[in-house]
C-alpha atoms as a PDB file:
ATOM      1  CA  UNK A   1     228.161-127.659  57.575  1.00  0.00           C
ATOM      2  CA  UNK A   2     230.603-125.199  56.241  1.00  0.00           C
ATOM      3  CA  UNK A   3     227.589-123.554  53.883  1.00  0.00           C
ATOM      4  CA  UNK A   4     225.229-123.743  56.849  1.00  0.00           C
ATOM      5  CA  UNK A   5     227.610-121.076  58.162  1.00  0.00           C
ATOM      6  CA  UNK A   6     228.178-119.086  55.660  1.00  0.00           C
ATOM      7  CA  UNK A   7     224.532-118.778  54.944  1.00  0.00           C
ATOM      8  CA  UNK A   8     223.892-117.718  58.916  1.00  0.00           C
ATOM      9  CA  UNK A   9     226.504-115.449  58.620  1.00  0.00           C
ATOM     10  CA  UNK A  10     225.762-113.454  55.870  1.00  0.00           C
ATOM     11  CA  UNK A  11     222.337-113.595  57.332  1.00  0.00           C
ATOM     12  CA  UNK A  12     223.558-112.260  60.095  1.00  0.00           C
ATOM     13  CA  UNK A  13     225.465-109.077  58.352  1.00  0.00           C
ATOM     14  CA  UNK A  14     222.345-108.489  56.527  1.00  0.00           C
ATOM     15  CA  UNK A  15     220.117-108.193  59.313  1.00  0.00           C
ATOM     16  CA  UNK A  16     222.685-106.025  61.575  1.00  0.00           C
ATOM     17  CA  UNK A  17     224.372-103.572  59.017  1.00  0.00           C
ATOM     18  CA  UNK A  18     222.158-103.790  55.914  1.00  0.00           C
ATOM     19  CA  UNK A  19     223.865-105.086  52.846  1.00  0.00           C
ATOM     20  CA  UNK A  20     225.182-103.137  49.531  1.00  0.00           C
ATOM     21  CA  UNK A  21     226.594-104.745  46.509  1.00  0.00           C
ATOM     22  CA  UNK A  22     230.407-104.498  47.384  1.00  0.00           C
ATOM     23  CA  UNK A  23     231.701-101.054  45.726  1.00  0.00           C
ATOM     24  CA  UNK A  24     228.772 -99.116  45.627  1.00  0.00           C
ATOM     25  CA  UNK A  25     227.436 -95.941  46.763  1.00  0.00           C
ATOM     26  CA  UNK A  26     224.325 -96.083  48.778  1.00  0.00           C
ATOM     27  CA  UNK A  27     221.860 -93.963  47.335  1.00  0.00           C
ATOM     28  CA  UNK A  28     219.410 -94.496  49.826  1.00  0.00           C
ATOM     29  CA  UNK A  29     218.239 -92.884  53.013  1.00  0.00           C
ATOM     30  CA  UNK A  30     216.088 -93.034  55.915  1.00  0.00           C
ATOM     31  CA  UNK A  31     215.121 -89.501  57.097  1.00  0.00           C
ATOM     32  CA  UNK A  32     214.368 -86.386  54.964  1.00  0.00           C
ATOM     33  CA  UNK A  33     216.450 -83.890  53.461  1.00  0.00           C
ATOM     34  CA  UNK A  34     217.278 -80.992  51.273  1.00  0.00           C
ATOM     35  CA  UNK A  35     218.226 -83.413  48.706  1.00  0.00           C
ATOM     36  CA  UNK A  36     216.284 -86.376  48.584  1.00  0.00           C
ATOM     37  CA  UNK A  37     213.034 -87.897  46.835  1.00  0.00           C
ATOM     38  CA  UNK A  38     210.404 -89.730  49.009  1.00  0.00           C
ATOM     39  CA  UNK A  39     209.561 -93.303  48.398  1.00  0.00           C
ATOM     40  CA  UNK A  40     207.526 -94.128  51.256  1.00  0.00           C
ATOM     41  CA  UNK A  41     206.950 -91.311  54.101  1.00  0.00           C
ATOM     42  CA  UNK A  42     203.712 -91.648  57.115  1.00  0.00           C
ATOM     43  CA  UNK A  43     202.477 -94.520  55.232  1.00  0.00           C
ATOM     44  CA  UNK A  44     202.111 -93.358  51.877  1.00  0.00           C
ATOM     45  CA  UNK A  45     204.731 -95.083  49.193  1.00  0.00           C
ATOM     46  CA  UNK A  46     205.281 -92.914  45.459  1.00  0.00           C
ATOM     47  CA  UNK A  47     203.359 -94.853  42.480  1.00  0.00           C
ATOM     48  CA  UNK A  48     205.588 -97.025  40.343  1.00  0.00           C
ATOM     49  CA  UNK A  49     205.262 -96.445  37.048  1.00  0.00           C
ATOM     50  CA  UNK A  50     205.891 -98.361  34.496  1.00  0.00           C
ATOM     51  CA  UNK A  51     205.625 -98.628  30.364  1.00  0.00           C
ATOM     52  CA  UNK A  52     203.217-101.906  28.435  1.00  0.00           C
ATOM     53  CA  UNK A  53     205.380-102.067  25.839  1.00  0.00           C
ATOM     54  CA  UNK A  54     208.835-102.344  28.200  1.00  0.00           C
ATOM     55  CA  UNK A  55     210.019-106.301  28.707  1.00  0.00           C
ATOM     56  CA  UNK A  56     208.117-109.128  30.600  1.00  0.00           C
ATOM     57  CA  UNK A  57     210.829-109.275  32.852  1.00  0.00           C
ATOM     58  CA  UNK A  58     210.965-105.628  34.068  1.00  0.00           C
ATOM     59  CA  UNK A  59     207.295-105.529  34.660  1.00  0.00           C
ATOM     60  CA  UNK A  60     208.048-108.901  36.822  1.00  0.00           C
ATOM     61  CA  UNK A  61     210.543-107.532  38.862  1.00  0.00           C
ATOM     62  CA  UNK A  62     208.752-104.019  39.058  1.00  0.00           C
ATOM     63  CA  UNK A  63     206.071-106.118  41.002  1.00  0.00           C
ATOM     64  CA  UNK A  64     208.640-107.147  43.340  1.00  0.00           C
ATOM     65  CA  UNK A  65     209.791-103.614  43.943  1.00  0.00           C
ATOM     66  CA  UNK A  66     206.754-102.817  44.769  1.00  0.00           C
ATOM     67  CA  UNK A  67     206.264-105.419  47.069  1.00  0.00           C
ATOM     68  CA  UNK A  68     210.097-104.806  48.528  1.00  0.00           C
ATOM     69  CA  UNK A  69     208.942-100.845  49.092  1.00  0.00           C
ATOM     70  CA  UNK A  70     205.686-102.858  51.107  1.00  0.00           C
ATOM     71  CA  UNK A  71     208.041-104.887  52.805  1.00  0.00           C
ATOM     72  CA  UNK A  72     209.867-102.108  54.527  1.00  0.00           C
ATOM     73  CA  UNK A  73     207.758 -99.748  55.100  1.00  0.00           C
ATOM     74  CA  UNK A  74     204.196-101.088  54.931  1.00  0.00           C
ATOM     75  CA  UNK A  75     203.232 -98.793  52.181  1.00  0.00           C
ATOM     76  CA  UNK A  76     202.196-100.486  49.370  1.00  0.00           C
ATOM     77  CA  UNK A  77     202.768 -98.421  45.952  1.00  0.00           C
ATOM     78  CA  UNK A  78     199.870 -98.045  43.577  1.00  0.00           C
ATOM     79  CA  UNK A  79     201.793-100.080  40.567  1.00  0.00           C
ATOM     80  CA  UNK A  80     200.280 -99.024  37.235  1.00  0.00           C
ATOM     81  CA  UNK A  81     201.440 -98.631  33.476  1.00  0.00           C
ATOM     82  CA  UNK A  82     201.376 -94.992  32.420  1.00  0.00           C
ATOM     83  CA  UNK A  83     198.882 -93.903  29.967  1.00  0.00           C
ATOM     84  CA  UNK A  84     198.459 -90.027  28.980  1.00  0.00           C
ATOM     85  CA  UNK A  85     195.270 -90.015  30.185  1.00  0.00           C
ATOM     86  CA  UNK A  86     195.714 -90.642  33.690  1.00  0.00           C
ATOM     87  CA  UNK A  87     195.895 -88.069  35.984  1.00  0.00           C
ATOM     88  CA  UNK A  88     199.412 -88.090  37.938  1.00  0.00           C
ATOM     89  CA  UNK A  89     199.016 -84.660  39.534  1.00  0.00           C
ATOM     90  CA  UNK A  90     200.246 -83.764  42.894  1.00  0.00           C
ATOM     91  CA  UNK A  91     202.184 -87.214  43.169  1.00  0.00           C
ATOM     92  CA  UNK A  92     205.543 -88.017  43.009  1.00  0.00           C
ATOM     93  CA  UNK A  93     205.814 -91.274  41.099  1.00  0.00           C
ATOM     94  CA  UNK A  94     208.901 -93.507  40.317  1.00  0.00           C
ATOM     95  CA  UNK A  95     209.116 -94.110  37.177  1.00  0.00           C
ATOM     96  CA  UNK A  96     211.256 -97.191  35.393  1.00  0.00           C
ATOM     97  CA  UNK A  97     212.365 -98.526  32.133  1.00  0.00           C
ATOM     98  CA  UNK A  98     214.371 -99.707  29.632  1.00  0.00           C
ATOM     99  CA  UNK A  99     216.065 -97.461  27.222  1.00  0.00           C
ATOM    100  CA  UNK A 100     215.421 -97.928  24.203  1.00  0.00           C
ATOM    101  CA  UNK A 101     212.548 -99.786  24.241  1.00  0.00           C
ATOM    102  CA  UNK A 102     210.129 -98.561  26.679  1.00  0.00           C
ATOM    103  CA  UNK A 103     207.845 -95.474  25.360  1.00  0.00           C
ATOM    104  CA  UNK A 104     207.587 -93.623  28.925  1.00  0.00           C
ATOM    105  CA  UNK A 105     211.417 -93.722  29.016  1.00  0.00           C
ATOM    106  CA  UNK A 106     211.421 -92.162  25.545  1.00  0.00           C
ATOM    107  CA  UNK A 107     208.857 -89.646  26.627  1.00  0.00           C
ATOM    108  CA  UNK A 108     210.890 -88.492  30.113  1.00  0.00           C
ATOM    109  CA  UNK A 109     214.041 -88.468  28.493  1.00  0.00           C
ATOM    110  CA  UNK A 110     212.966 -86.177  25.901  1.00  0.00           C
ATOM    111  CA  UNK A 111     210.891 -83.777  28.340  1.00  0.00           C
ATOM    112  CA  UNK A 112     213.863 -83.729  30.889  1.00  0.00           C
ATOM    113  CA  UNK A 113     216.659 -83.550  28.458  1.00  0.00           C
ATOM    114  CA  UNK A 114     218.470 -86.182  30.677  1.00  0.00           C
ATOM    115  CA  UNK A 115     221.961 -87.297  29.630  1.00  0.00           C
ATOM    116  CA  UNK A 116     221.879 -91.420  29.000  1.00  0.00           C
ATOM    117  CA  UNK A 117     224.977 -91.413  27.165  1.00  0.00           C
ATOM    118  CA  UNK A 118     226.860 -92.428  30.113  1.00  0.00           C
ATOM    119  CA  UNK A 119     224.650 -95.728  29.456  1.00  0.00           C
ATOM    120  CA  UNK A 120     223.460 -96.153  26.090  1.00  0.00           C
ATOM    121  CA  UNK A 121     224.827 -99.353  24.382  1.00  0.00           C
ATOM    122  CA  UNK A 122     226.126-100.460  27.425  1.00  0.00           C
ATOM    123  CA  UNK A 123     225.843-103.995  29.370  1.00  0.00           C
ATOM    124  CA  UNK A 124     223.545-104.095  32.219  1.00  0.00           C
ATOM    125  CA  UNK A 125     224.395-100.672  32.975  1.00  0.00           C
ATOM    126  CA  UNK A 126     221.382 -97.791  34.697  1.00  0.00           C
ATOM    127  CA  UNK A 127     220.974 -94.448  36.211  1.00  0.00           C
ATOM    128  CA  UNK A 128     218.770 -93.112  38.374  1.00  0.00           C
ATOM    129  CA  UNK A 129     218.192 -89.859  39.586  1.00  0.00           C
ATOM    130  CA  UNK A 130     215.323 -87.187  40.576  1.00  0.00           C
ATOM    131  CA  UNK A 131     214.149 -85.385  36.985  1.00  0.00           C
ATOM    132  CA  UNK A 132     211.857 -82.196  36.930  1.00  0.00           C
ATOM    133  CA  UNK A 133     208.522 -82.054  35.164  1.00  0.00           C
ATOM    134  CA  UNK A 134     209.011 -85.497  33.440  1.00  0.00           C
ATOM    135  CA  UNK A 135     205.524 -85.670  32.290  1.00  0.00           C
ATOM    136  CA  UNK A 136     202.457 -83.433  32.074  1.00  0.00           C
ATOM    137  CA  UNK A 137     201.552 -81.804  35.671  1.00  0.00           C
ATOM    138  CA  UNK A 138     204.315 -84.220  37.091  1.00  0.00           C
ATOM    139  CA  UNK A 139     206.940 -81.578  38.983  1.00  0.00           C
ATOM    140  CA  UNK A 140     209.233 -84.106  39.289  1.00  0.00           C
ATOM    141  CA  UNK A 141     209.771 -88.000  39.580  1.00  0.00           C
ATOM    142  CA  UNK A 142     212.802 -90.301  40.343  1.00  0.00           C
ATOM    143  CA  UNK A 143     213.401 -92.283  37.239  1.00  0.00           C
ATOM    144  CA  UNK A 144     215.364 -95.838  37.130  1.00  0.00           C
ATOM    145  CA  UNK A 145     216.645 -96.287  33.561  1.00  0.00           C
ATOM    146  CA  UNK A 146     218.717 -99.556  32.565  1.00  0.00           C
ATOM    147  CA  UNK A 147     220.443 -99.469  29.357  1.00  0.00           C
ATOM    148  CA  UNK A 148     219.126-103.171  28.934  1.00  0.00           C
ATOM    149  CA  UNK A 149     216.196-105.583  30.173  1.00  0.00           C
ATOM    150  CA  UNK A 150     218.581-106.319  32.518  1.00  0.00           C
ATOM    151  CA  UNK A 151     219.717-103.232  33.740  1.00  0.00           C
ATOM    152  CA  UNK A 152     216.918-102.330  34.361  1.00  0.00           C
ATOM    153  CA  UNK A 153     216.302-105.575  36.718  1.00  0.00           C
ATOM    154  CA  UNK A 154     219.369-105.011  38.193  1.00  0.00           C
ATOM    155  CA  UNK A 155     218.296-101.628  39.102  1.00  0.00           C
ATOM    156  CA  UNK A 156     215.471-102.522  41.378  1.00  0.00           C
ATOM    157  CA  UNK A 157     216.850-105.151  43.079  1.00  0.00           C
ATOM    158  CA  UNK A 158     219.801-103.070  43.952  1.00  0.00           C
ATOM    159  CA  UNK A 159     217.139-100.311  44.834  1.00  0.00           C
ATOM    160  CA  UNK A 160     215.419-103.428  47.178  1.00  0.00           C
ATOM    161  CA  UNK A 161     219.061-104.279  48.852  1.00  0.00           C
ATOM    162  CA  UNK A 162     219.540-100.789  49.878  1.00  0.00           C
ATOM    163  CA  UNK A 163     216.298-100.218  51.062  1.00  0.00           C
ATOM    164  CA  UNK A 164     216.793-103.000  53.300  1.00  0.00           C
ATOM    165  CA  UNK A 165     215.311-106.251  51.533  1.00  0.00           C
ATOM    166  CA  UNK A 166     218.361-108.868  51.671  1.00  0.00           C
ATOM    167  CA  UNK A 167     218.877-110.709  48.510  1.00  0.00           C
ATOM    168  CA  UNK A 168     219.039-113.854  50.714  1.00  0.00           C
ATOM    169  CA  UNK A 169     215.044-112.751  51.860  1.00  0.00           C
ATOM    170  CA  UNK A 170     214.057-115.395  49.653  1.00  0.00           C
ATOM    171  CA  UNK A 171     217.063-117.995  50.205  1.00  0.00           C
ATOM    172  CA  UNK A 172     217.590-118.260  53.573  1.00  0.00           C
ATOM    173  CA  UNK A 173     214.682-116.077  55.405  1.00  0.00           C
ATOM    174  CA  UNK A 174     216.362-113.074  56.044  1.00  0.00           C
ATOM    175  CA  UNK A 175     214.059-110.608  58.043  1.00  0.00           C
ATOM    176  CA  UNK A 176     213.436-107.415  56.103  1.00  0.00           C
ATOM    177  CA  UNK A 177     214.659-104.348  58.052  1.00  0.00           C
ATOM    178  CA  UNK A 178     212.011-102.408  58.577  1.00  0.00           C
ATOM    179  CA  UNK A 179     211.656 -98.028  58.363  1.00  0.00           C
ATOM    180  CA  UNK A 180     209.145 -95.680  58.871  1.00  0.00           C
ATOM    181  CA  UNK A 181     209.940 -93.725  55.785  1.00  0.00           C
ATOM    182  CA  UNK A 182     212.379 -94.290  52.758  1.00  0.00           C
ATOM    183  CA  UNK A 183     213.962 -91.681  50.750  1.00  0.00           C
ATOM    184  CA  UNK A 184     216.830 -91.786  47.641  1.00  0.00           C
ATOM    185  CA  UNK A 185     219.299 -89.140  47.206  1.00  0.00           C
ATOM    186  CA  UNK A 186     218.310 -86.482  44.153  1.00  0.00           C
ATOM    187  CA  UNK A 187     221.044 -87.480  42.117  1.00  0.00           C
ATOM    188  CA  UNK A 188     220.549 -91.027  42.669  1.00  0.00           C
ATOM    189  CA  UNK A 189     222.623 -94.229  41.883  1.00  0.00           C
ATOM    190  CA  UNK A 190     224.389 -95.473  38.229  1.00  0.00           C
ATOM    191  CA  UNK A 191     226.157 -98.235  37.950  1.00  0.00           C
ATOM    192  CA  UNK A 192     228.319 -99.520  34.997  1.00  0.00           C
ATOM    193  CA  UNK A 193     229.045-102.368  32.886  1.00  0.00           C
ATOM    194  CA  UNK A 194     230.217-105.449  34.866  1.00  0.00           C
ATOM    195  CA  UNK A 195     233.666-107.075  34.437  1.00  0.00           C
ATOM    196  CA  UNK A 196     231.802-110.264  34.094  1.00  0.00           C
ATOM    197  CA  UNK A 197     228.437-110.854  32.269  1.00  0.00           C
ATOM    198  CA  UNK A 198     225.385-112.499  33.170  1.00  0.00           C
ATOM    199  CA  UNK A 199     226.460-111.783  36.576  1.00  0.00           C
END
């Protein structure tokens, strides 16, 4: 009985104040602004982009993402792996990975000169943030880098909880708060190493 409660009432927070991972910054927001990327505005959602050679795993939860992003908004993201022959122009795509072992990371990192230090050879750790000109006729692109397979993970599904997809949408039926448009702040969220692994 007492679990019954605890479920409806965390249920009930999520649906009526949103829900962030205790301690963080919300990086997310819900109306336009001199600093923020668009994810999903008058029903068009930023492509996802991801990298073949990244892990199973990220590509799985990269598909929920997606679907999350859907969820909210009822945009649905074109969901592709990047190849230098597609044509990316005029969009503003998200683009995710694993350092270290996903090629498209490699390549953005390089182009944009971003600083991963803060997360390199770290546990579960990511960063995300708007980059300019990340790839060829791409002006710019919010990237979501973990430091690990799951870091990267992580990194979504934190993305998804902000956004306004509970992580108890699959446990206990948690309606999805739902927005016209979804946007993340320039400079993005980063979180560190937790105190306790395999969280």
């Amino acid at each position: 009985m007492l679990r019954v409660s605890v479920v409806a009432a965390a249920a009930a927070c999520a649906l009526f104040t949103g829900v962030n991972a205790i301690g963080q910054d919300t990086c997310v927001s819900f109306k336009s602004g001199p600093s923020t990327f668009p994810i999903a505005v008058k029903n068009k959602a930023s492509p996802v982009l991801t990298s073949s050679d990244d892990w199973p795993g990220v590509h799985l939860a990269a598909g929920n993402f997606v679907a999350d992003i859907q969820r909210v908004t009822g945009a649905k993201p074109n969901f592709s792996n990047f190849t230098s022959t597609a044509n990316y122009k005029s969009t503003t795509p998200i683009i995710v990975g694993t350092l270290g072992k996903s090629s498209l990371i490699s390549q953005v990192v390089n182009a944009t000169k971003l600083d991963v230090s803060s997360i390199e050879g770290k546990w579960e750790s990511f960063i995300a943030r708007e980059v300019q000109n990340p790839l060829p006729g791409v002006s710019s692109a919010y990237v979501i880098i973990g430091a690990d397979k799951r870091g990267t993970i992580f990194a979504m599904y934190d993305h998804s909880e902000q956004f306004g997809v509970s992580p108890w949408y699959w446990w206990a039926d948690v309606p999805v708060v739902q927005k016209s448009e979804l946007y993340v702040t320039s400079t993005g969220c980063s979180h560190g190493e937790p105190t306790v692994k395999y969280r």
